[in-house]
N, C-alpha and C. Protein backbone atom coordinates (compact mmCIF):
# COMPACT_ATOMS: atom_id res chain seq x y z
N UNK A 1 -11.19 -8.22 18.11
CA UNK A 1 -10.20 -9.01 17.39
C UNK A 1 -10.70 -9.34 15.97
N UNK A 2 -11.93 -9.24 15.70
CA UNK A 2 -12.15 -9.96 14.22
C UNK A 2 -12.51 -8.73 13.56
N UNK A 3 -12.65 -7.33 13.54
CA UNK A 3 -12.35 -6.34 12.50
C UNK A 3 -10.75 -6.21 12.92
N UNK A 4 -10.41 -6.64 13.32
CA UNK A 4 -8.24 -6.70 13.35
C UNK A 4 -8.25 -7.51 12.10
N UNK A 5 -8.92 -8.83 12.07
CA UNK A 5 -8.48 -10.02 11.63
C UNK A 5 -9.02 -9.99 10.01
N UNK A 6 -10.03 -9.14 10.13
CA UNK A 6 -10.62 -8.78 8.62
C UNK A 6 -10.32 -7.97 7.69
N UNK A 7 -9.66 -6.55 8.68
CA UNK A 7 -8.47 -5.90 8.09
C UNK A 7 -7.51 -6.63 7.48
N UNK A 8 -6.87 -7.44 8.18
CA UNK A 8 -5.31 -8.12 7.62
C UNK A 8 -5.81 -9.03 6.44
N UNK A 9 -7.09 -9.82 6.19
CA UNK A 9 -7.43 -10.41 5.29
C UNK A 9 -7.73 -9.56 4.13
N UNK A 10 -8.19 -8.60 4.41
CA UNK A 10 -8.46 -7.57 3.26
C UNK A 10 -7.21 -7.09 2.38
N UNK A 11 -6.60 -7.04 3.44
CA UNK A 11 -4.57 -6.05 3.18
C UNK A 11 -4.27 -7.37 2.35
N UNK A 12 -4.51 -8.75 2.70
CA UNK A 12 -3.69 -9.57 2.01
C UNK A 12 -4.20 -9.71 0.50
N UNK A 13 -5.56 -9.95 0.31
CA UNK A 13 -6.39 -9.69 -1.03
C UNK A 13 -5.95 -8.86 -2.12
N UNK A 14 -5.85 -7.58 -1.29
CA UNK A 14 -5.14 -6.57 -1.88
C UNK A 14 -3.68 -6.45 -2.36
N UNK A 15 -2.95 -7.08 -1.78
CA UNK A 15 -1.84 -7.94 -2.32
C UNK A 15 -1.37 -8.45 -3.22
N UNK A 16 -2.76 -9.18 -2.75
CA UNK A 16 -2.42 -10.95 -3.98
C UNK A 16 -2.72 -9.69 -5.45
N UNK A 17 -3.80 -9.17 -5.48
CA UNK A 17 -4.38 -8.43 -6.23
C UNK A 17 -3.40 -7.47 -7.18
N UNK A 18 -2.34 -6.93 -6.16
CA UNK A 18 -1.82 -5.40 -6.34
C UNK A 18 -0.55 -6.25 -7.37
N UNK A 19 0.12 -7.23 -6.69
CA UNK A 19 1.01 -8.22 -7.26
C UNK A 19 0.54 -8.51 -8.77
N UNK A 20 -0.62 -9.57 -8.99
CA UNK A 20 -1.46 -9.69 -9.90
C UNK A 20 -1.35 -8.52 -11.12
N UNK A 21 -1.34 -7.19 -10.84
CA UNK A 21 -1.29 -6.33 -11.22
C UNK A 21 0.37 -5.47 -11.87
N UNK A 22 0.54 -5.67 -10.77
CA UNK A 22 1.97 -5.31 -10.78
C UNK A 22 3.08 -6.05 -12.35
N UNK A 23 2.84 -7.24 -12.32
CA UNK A 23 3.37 -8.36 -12.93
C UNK A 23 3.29 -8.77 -14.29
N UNK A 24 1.46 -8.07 -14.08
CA UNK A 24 0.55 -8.09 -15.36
C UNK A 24 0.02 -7.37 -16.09
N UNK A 25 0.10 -5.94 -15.64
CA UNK A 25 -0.12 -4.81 -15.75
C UNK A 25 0.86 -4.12 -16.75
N UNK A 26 0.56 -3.18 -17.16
CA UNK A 26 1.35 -2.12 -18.06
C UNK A 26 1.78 -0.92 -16.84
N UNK A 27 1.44 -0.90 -15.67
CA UNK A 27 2.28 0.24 -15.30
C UNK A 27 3.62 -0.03 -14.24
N UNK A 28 3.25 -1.45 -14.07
CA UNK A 28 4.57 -2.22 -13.25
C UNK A 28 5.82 -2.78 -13.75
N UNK A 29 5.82 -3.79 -13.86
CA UNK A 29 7.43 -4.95 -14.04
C UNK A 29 7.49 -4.36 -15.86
N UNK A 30 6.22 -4.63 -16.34
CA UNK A 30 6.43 -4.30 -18.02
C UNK A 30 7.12 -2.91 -18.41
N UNK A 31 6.76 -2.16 -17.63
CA UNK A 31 7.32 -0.58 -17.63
C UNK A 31 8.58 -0.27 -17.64
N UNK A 32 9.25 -1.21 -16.61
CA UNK A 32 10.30 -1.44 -15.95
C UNK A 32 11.10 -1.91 -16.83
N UNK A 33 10.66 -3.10 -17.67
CA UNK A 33 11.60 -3.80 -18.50
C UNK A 33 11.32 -3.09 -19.91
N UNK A 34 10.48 -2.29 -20.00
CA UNK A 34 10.36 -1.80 -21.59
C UNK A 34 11.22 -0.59 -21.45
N UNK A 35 11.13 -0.02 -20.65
CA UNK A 35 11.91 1.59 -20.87
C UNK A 35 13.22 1.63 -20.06
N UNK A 36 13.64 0.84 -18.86
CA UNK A 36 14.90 0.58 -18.14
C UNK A 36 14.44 1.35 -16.95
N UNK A 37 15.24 0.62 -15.84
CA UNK A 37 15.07 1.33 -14.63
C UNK A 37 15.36 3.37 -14.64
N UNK A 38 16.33 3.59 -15.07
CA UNK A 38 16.63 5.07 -14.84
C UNK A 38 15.64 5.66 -15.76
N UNK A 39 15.19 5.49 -16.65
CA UNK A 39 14.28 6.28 -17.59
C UNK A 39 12.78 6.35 -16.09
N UNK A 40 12.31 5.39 -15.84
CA UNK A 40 11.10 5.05 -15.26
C UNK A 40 11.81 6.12 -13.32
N UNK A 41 12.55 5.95 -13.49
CA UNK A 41 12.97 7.11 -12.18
C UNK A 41 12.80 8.45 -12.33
N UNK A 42 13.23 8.82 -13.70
CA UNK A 42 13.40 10.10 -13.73
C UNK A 42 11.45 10.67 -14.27
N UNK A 43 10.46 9.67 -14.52
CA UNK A 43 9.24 10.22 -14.77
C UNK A 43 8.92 9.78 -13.52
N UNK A 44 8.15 10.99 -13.07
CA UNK A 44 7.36 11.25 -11.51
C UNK A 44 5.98 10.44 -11.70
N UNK A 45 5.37 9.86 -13.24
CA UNK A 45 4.32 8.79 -13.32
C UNK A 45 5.06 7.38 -12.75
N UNK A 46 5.74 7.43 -13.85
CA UNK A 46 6.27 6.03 -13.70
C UNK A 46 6.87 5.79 -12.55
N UNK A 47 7.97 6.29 -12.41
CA UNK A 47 7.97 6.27 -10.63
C UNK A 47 7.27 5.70 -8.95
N UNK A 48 5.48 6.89 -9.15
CA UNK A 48 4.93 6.50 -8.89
C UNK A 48 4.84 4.97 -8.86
N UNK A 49 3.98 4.95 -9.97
CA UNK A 49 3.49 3.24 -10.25
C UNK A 49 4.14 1.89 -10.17
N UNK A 50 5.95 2.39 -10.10
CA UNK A 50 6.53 1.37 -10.45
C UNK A 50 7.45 1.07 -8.85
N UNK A 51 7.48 2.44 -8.29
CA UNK A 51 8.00 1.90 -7.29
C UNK A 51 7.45 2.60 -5.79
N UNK A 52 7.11 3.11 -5.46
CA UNK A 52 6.49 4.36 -4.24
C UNK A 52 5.18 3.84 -4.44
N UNK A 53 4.44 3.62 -5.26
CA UNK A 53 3.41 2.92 -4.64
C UNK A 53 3.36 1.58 -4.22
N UNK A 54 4.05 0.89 -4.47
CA UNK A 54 4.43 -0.66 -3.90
C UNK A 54 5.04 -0.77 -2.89
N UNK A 55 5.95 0.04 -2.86
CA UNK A 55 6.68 0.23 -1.39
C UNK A 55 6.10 0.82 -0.27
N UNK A 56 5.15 1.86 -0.61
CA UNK A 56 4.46 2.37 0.52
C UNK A 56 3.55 1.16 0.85
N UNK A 57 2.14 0.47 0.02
CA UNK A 57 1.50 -0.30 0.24
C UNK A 57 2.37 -2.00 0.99
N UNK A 58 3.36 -1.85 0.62
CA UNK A 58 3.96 -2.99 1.79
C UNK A 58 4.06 -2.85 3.12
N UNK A 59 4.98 -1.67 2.90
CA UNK A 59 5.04 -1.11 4.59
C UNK A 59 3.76 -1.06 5.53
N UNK A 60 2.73 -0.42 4.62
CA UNK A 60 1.37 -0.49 5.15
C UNK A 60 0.96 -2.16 5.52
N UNK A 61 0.80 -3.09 4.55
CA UNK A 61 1.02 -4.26 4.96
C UNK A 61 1.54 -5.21 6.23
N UNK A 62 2.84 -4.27 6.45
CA UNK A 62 3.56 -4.82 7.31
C UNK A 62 3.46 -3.94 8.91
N UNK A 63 2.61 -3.15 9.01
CA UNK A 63 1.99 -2.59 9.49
C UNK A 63 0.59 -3.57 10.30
N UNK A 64 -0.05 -3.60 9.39
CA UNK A 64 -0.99 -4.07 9.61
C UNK A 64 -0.62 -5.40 9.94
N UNK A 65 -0.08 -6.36 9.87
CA UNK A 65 0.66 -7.42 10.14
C UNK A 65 1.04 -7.40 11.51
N UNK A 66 1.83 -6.43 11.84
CA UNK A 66 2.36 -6.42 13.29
C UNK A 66 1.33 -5.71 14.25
N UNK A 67 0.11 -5.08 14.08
CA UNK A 67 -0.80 -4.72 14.29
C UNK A 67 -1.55 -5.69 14.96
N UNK A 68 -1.86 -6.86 13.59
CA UNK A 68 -2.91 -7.75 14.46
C UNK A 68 -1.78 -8.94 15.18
N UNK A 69 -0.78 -9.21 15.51
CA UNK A 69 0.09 -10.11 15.83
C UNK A 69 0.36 -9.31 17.61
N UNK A 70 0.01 -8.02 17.74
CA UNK A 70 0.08 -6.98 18.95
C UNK A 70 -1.50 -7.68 19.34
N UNK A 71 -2.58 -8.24 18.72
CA UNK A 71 -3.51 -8.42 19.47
C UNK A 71 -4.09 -9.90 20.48
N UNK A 72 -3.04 -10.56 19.48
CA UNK A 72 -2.26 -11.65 20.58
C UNK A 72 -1.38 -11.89 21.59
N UNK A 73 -0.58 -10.83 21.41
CA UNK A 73 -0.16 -10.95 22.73
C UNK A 73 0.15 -9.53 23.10
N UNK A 74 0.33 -9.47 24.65
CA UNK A 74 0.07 -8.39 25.64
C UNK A 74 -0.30 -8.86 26.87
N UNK A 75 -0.16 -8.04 28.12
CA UNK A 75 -0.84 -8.61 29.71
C UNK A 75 -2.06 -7.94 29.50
N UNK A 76 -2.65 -6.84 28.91
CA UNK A 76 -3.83 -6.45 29.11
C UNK A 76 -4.65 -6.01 28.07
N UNK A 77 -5.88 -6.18 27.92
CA UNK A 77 -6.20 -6.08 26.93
C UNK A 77 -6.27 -4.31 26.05
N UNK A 78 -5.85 -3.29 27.09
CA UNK A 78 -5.60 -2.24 27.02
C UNK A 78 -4.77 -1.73 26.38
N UNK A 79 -3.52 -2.91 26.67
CA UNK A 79 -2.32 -2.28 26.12
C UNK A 79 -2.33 -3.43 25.06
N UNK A 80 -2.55 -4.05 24.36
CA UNK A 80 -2.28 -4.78 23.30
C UNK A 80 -3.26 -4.22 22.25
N UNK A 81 -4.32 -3.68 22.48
CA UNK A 81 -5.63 -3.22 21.22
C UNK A 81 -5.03 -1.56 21.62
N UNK A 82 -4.57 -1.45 22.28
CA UNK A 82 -3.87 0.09 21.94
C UNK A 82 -2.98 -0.07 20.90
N UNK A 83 -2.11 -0.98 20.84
CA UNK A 83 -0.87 -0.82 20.43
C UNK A 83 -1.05 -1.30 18.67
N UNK A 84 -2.24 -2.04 19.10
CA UNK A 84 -2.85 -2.71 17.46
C UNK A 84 -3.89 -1.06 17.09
N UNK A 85 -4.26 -0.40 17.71
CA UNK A 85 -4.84 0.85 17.21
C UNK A 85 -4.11 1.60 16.41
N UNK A 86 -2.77 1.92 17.28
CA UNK A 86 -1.96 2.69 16.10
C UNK A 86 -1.49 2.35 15.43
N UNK A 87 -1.10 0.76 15.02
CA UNK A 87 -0.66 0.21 14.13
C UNK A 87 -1.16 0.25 12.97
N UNK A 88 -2.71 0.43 12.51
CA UNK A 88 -3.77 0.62 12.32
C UNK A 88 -3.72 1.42 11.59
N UNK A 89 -3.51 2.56 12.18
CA UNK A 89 -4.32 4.21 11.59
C UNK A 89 -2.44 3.99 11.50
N UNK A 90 -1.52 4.03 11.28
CA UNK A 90 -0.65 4.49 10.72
C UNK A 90 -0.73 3.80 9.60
N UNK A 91 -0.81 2.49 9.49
CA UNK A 91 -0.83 2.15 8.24
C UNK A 91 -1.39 2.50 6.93
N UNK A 92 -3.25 2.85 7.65
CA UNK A 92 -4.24 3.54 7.42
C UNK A 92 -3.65 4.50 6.55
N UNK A 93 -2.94 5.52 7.27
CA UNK A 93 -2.64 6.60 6.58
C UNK A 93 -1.29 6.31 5.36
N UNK A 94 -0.36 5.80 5.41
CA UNK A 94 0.55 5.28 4.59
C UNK A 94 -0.89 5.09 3.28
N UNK A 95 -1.73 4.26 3.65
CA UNK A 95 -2.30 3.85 1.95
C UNK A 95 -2.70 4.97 1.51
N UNK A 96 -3.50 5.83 2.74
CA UNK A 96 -3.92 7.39 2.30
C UNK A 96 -3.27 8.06 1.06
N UNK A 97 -2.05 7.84 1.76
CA UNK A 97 -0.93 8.63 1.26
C UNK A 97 -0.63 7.74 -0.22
N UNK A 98 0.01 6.93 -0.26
CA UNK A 98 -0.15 6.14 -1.25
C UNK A 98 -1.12 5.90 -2.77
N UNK A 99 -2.23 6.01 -2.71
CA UNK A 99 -3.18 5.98 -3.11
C UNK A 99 -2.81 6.78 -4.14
N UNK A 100 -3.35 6.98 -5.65
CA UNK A 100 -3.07 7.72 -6.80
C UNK A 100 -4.24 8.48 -6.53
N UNK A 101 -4.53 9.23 -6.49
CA UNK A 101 -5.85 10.09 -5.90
C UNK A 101 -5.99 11.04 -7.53
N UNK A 102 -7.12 11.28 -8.23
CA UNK A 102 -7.44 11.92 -9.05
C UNK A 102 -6.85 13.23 -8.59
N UNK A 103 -6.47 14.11 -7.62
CA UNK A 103 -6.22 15.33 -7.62
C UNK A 103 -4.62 15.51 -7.70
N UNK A 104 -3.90 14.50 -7.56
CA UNK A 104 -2.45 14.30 -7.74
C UNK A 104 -2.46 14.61 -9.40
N UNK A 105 -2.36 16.18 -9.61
CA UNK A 105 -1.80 16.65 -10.93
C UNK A 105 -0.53 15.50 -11.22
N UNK A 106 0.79 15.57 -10.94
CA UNK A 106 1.57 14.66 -11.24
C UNK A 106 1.90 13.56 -11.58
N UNK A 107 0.62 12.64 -11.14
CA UNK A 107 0.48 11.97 -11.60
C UNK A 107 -0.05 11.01 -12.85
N UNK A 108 -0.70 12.49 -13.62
CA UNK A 108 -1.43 12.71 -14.96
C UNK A 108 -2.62 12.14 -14.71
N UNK A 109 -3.01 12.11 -13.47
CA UNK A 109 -4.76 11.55 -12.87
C UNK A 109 -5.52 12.87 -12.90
N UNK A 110 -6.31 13.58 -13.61
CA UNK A 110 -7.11 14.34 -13.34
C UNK A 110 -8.43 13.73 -13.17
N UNK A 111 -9.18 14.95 -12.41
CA UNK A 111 -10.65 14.49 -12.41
C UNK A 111 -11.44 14.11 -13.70
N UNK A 112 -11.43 14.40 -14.96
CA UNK A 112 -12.08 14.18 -16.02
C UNK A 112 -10.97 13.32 -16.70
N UNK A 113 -11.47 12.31 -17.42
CA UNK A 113 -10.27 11.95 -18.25
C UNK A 113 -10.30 12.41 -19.50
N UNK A 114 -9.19 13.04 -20.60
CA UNK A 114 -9.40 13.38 -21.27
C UNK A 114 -9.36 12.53 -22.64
């Protein structure tokens, strides 16, 4: 139960953090309001940053949320840390996925910066 519970504290950090960012940042809300929603749709950066990565990292959130809330309740401890397992690694993978990864050409992240 307490790498469940350290996960979800971490996810929330990351949050407060990603928000923080989001709000304050040049690739979030400012983006949004400097160039207009349809301009920031039709670039596959901006896009990214402004909306598909926030949305994926919630879901993941909310994931992980119902994850450790599965480790409270259940009749056995089998079937409740099962059910918080996959909750887990799916979420897991959502940030995977999520994540701006230097090899995402599209995203104008290359390995070297130029």
């Amino acid at each position: 139960k307490r790498p469940a519970l350290l996960f979800l504290i971490l996810m929330d950090l990351q949050l407060l953090v990603g928000l923080f960012l989001y709000f304050f940042g040049p690739m979030g809300w400012k983006l949004i309001q400097s160039s207009g929603m349809p301009a920031v749709m039709d670039n596959d950066t901006s896009r990214f940053f402004g909306m598909e990565h926030g949305v994926g990292m919630l879901i993941a959130l909310i994931l992980v949320h119902i994850g450790y809330a599965a480790t409270k309740k259940g009749s056995s401890d089998k079937k409740k840390f099962s059910r918080s397992f996959w909750m887990f690694l799916i979420a897991f993978l959502i940030i995977l996925a999520f994540i701006p990864w230097p090899f995402r050409e599209s995203l104008g992240r290359g390995w070297m910066p130029s």
